[in-house]
PDB file of N, CA and C in Angstrom:
ATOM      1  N   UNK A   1      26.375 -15.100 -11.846  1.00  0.00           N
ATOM      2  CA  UNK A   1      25.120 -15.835 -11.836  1.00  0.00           C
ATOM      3  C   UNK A   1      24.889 -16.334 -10.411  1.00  0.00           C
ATOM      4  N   UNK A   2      23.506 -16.142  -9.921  1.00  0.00           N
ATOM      5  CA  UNK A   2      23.315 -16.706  -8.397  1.00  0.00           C
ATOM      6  C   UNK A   2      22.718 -18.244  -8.653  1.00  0.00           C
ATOM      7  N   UNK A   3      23.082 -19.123  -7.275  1.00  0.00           N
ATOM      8  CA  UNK A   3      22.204 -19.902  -7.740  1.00  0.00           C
ATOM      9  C   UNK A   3      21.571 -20.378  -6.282  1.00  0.00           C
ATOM     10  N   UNK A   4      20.791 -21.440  -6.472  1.00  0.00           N
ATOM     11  CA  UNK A   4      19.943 -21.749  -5.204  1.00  0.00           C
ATOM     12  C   UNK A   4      19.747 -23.046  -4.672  1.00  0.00           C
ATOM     13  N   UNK A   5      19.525 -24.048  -3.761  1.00  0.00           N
ATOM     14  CA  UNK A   5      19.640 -25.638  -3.921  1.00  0.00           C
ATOM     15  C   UNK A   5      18.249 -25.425  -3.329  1.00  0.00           C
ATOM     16  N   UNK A   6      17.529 -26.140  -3.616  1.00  0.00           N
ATOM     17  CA  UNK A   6      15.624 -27.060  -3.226  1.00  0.00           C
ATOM     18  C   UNK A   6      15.986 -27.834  -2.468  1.00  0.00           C
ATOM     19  N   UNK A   7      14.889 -27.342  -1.356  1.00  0.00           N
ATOM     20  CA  UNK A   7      15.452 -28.032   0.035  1.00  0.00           C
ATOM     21  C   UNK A   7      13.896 -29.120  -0.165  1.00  0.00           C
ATOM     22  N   UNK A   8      14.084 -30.703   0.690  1.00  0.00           N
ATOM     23  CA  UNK A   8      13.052 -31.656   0.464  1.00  0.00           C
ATOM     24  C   UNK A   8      11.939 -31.589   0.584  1.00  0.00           C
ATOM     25  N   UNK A   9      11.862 -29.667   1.115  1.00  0.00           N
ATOM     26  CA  UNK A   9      10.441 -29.315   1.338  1.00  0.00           C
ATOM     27  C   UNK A   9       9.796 -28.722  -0.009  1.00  0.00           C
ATOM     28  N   UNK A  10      10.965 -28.567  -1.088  1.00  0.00           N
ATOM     29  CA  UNK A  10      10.399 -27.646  -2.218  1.00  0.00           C
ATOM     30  C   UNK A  10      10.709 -26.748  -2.330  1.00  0.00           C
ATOM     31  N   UNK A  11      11.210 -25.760  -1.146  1.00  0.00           N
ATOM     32  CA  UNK A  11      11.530 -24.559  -0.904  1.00  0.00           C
ATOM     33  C   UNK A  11      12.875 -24.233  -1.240  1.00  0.00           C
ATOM     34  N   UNK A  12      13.488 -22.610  -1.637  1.00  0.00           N
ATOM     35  CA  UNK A  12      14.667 -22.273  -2.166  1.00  0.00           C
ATOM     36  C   UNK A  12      14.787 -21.121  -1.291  1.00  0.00           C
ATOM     37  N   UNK A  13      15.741 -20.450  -1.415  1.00  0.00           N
ATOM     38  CA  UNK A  13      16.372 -19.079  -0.425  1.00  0.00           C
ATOM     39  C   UNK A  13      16.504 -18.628  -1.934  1.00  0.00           C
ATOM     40  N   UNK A  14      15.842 -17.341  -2.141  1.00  0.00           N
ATOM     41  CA  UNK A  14      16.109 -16.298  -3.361  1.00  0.00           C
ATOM     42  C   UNK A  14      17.354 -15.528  -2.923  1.00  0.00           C
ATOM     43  N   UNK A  15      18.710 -16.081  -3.464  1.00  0.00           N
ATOM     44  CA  UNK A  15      20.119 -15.177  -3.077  1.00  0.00           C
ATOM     45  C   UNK A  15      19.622 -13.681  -2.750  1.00  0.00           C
ATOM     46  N   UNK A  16      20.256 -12.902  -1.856  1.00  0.00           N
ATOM     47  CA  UNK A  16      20.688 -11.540  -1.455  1.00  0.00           C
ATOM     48  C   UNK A  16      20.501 -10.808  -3.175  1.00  0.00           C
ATOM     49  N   UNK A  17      21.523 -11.329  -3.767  1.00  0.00           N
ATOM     50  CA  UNK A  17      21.573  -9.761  -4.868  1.00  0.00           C
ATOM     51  C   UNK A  17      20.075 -10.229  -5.966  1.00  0.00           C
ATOM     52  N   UNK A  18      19.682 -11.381  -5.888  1.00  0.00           N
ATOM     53  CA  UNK A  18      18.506 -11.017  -6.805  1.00  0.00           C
ATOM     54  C   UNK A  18      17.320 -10.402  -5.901  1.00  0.00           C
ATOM     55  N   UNK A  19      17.448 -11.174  -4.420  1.00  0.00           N
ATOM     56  CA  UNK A  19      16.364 -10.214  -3.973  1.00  0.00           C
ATOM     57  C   UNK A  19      16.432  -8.694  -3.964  1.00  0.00           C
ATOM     58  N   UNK A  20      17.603  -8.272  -3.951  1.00  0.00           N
ATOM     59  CA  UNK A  20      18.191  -6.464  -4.424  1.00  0.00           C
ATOM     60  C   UNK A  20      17.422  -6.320  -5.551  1.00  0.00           C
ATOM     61  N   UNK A  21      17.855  -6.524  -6.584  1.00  0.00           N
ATOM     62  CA  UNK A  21      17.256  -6.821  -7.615  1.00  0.00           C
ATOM     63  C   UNK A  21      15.971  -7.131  -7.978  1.00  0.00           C
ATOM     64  N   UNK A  22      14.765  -7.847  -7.812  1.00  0.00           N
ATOM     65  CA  UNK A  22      13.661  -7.923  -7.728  1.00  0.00           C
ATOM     66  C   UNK A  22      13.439  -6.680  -6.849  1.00  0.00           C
ATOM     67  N   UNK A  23      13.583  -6.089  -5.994  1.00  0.00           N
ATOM     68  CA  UNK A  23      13.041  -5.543  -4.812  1.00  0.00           C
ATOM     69  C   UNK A  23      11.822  -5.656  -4.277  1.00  0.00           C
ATOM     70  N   UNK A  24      12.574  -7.311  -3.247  1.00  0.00           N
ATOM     71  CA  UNK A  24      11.609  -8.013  -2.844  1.00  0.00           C
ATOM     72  C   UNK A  24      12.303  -8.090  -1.095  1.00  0.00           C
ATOM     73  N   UNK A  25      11.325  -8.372  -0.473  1.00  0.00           N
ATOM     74  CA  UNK A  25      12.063  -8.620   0.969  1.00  0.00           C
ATOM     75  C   UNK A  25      10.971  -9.757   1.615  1.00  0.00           C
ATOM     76  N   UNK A  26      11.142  -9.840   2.928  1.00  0.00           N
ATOM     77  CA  UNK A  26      10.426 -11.243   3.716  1.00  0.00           C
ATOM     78  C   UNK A  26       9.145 -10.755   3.407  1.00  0.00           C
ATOM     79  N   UNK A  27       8.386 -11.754   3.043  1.00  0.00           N
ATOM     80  CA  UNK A  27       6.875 -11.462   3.198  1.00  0.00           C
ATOM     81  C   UNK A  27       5.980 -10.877   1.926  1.00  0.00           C
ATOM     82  N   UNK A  28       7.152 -10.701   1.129  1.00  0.00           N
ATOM     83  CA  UNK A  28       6.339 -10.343  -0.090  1.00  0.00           C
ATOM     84  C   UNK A  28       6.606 -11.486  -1.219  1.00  0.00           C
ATOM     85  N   UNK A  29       5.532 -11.600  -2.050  1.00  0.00           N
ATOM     86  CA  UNK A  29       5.489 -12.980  -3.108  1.00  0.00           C
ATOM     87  C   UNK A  29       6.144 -12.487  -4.269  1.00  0.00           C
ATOM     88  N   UNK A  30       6.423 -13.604  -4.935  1.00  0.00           N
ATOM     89  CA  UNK A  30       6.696 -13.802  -6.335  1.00  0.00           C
ATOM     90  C   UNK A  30       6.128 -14.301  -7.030  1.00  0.00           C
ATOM     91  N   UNK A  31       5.509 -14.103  -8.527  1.00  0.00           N
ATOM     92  CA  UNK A  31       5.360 -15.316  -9.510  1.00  0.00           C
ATOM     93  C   UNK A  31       6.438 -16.034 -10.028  1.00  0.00           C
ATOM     94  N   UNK A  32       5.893 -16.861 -10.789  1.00  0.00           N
ATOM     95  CA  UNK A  32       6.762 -17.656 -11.273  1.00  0.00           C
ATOM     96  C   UNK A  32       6.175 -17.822 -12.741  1.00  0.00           C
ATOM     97  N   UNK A  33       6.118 -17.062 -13.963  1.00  0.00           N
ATOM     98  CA  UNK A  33       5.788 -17.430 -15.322  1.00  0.00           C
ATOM     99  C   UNK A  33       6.431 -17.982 -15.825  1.00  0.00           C
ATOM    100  N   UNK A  34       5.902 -19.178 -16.675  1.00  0.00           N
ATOM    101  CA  UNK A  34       6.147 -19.727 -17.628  1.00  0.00           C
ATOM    102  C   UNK A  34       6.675 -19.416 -19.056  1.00  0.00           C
ATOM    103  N   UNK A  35       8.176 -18.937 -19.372  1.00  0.00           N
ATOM    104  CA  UNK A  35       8.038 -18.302 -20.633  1.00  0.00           C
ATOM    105  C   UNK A  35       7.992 -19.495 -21.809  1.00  0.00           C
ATOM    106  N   UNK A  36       8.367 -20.392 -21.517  1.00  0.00           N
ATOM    107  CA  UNK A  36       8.584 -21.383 -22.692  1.00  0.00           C
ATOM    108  C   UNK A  36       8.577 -22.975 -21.674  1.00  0.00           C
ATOM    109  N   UNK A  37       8.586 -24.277 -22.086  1.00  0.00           N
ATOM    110  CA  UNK A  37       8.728 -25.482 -21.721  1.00  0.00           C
ATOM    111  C   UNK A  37       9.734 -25.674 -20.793  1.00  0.00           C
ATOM    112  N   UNK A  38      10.073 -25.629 -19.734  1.00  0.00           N
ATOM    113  CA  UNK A  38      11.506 -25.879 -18.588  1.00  0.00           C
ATOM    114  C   UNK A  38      11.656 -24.379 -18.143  1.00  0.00           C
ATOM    115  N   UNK A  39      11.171 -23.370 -19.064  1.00  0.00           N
ATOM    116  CA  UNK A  39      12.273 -21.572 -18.718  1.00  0.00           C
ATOM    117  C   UNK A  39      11.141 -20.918 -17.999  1.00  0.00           C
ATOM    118  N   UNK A  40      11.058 -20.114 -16.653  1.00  0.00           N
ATOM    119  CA  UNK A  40      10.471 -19.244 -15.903  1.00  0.00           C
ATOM    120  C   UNK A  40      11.183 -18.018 -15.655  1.00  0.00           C
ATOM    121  N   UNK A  41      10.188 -17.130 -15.368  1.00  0.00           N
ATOM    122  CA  UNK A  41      10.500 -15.979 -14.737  1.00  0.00           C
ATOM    123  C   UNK A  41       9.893 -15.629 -13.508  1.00  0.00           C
ATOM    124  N   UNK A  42      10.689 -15.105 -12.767  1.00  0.00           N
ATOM    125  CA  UNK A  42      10.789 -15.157 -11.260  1.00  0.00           C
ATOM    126  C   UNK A  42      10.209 -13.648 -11.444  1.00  0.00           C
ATOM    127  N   UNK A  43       8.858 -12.871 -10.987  1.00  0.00           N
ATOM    128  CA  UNK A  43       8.697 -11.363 -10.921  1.00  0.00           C
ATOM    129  C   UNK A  43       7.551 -11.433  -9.956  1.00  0.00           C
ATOM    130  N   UNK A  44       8.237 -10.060  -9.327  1.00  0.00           N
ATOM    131  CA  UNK A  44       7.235  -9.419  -8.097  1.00  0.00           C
ATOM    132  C   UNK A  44       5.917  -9.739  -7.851  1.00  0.00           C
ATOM    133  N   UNK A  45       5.465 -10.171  -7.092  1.00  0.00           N
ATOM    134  CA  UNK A  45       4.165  -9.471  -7.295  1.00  0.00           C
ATOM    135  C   UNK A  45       3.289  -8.755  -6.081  1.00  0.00           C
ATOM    136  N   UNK A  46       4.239  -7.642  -5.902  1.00  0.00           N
ATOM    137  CA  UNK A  46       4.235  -6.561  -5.205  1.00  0.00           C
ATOM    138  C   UNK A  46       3.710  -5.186  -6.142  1.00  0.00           C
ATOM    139  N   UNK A  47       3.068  -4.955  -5.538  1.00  0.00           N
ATOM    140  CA  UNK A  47       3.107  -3.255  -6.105  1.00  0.00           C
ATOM    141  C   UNK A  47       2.475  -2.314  -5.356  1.00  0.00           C
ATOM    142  N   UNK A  48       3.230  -1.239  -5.283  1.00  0.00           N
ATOM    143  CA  UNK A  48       2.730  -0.114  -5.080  1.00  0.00           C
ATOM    144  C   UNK A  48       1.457   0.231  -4.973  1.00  0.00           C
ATOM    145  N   UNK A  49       0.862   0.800  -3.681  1.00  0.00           N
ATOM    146  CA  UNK A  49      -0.624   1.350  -3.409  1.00  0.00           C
ATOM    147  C   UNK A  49      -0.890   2.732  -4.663  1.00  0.00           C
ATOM    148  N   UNK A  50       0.221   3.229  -5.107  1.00  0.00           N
ATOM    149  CA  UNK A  50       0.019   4.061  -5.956  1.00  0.00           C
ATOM    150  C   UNK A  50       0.274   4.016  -7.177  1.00  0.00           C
ATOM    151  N   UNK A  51       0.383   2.558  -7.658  1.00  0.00           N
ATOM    152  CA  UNK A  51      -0.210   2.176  -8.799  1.00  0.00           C
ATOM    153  C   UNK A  51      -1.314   1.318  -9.492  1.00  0.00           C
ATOM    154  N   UNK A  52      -1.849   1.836  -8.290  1.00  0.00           N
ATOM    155  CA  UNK A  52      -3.024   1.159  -8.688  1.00  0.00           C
ATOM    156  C   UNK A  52      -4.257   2.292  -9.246  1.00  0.00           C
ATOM    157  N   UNK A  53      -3.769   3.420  -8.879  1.00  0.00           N
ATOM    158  CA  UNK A  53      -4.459   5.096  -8.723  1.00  0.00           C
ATOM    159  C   UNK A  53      -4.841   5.129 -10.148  1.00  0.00           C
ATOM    160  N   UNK A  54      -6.710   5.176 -10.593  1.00  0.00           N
ATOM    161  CA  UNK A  54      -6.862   5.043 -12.090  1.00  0.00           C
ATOM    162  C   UNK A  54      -7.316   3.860 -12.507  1.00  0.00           C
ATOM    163  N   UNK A  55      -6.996   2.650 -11.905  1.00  0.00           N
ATOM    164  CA  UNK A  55      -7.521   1.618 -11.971  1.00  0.00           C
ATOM    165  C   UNK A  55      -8.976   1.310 -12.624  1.00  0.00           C
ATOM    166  N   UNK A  56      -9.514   2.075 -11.976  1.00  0.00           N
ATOM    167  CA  UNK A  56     -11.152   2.038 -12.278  1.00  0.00           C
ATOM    168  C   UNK A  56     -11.702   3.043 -12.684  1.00  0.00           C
ATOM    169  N   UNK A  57     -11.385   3.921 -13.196  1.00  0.00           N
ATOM    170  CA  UNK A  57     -11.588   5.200 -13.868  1.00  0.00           C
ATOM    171  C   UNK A  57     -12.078   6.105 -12.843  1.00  0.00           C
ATOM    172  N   UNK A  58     -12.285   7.267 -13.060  1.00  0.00           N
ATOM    173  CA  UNK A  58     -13.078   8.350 -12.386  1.00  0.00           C
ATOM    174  C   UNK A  58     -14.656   7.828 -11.747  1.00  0.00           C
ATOM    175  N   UNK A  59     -14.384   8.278 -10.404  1.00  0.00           N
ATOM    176  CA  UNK A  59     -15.769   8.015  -9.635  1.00  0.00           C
ATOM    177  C   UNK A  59     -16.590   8.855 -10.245  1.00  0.00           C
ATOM    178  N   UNK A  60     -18.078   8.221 -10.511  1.00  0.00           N
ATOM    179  CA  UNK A  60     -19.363   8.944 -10.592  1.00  0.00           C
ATOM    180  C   UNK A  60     -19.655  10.202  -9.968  1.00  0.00           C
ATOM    181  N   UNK A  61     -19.403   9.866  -8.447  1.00  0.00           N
ATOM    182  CA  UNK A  61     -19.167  11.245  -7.990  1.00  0.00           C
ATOM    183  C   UNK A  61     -18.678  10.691  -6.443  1.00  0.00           C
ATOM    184  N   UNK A  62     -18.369  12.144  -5.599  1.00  0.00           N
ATOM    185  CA  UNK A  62     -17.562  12.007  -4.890  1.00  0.00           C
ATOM    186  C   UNK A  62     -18.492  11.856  -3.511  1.00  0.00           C
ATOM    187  N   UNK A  63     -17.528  11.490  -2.888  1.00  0.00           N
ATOM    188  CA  UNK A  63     -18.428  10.507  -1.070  1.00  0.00           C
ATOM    189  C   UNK A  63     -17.094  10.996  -0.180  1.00  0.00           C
ATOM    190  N   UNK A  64     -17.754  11.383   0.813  1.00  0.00           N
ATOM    191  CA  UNK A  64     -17.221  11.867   2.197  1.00  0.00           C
ATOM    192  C   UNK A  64     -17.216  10.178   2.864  1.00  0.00           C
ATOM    193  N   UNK A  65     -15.931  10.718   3.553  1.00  0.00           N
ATOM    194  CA  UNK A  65     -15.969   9.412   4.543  1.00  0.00           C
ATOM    195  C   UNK A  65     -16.492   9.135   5.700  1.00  0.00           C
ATOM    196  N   UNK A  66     -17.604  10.259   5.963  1.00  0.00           N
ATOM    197  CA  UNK A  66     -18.796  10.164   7.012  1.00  0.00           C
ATOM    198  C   UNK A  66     -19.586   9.256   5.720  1.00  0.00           C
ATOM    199  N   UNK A  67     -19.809   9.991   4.719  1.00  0.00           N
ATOM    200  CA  UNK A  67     -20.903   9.145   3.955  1.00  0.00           C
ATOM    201  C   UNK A  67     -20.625   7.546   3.801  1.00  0.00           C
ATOM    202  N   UNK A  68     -19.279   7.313   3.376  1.00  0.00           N
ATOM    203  CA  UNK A  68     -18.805   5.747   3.528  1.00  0.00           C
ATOM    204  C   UNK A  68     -18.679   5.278   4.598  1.00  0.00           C
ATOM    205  N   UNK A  69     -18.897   5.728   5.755  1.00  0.00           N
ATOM    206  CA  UNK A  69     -18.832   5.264   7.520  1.00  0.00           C
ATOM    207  C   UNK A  69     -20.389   4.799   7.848  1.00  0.00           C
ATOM    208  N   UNK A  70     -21.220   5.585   6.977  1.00  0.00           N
ATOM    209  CA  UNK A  70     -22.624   5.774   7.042  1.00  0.00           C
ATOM    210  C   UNK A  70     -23.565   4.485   6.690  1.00  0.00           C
ATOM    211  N   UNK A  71     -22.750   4.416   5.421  1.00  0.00           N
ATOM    212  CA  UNK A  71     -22.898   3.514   4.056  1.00  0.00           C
ATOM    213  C   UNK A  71     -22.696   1.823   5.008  1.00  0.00           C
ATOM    214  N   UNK A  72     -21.151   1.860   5.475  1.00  0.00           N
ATOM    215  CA  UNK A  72     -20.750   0.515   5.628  1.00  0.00           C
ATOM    216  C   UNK A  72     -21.598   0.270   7.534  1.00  0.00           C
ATOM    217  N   UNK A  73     -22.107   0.967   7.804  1.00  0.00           N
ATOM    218  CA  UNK A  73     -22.786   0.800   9.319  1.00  0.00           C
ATOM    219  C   UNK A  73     -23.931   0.517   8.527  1.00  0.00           C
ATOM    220  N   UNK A  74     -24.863   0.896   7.576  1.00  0.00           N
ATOM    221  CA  UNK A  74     -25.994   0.462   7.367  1.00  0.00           C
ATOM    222  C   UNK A  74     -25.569  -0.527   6.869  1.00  0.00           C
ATOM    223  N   UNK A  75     -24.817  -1.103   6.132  1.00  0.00           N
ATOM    224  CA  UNK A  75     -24.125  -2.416   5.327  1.00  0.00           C
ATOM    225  C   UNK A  75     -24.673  -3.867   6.893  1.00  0.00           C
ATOM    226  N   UNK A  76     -23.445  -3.317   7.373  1.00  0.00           N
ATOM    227  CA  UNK A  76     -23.212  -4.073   8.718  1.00  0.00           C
ATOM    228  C   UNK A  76     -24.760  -4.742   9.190  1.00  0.00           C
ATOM    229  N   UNK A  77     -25.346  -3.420   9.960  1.00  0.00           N
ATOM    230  CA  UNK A  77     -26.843  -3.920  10.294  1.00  0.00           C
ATOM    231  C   UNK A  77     -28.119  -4.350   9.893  1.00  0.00           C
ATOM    232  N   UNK A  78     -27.812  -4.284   8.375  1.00  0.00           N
ATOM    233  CA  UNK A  78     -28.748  -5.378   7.771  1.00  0.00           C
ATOM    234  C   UNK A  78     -28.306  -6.677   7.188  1.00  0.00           C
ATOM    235  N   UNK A  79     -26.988  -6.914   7.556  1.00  0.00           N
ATOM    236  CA  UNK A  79     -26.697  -8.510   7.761  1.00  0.00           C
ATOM    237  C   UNK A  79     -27.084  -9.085   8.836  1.00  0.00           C
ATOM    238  N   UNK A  80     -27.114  -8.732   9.850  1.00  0.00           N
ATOM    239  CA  UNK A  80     -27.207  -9.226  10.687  1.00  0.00           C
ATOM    240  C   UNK A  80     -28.919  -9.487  11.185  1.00  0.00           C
TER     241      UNK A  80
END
């Protein structure tokens, strides 16, 4: 079992083997859920650019990235 001490700022060091474990490193977050009254779970909340693929179902149809270069320059110059 790892454990951790709360430093007066609030803050903890997530031990070496759970960060193995989570596969988490500097700079990436965690939640913290609530499973019951006092009990949490410590999980990623990292993920993968390629799971997100599907997310939003199939595009209407498909756009060149001249057309989205096109798109976000006319975007741009009518804010302004």
């Amino acid at each position: 079992m790892s454990t951790a001490t709360l430093t007066s700022k609030g803050q903890i060091t997530i031990p070496a083997d759970v960060r193995r474990a989570l596969n988490v490193e500097a700079g990436d977050r965690v939640e913290f859920v609530q499973v019951e009254p006092g009990r949490f779970e410590v999980i990623p909340a990292t993920r993968s650019v390629q799971s997100l693929k599907g997310m939003f179902g199939k595009p209407k149809r498909r756009v060149s990235i001249e057309q989205m270069n096109a798109a976000i320059a006319r975007r741009g110059a009518a804010a302004r």
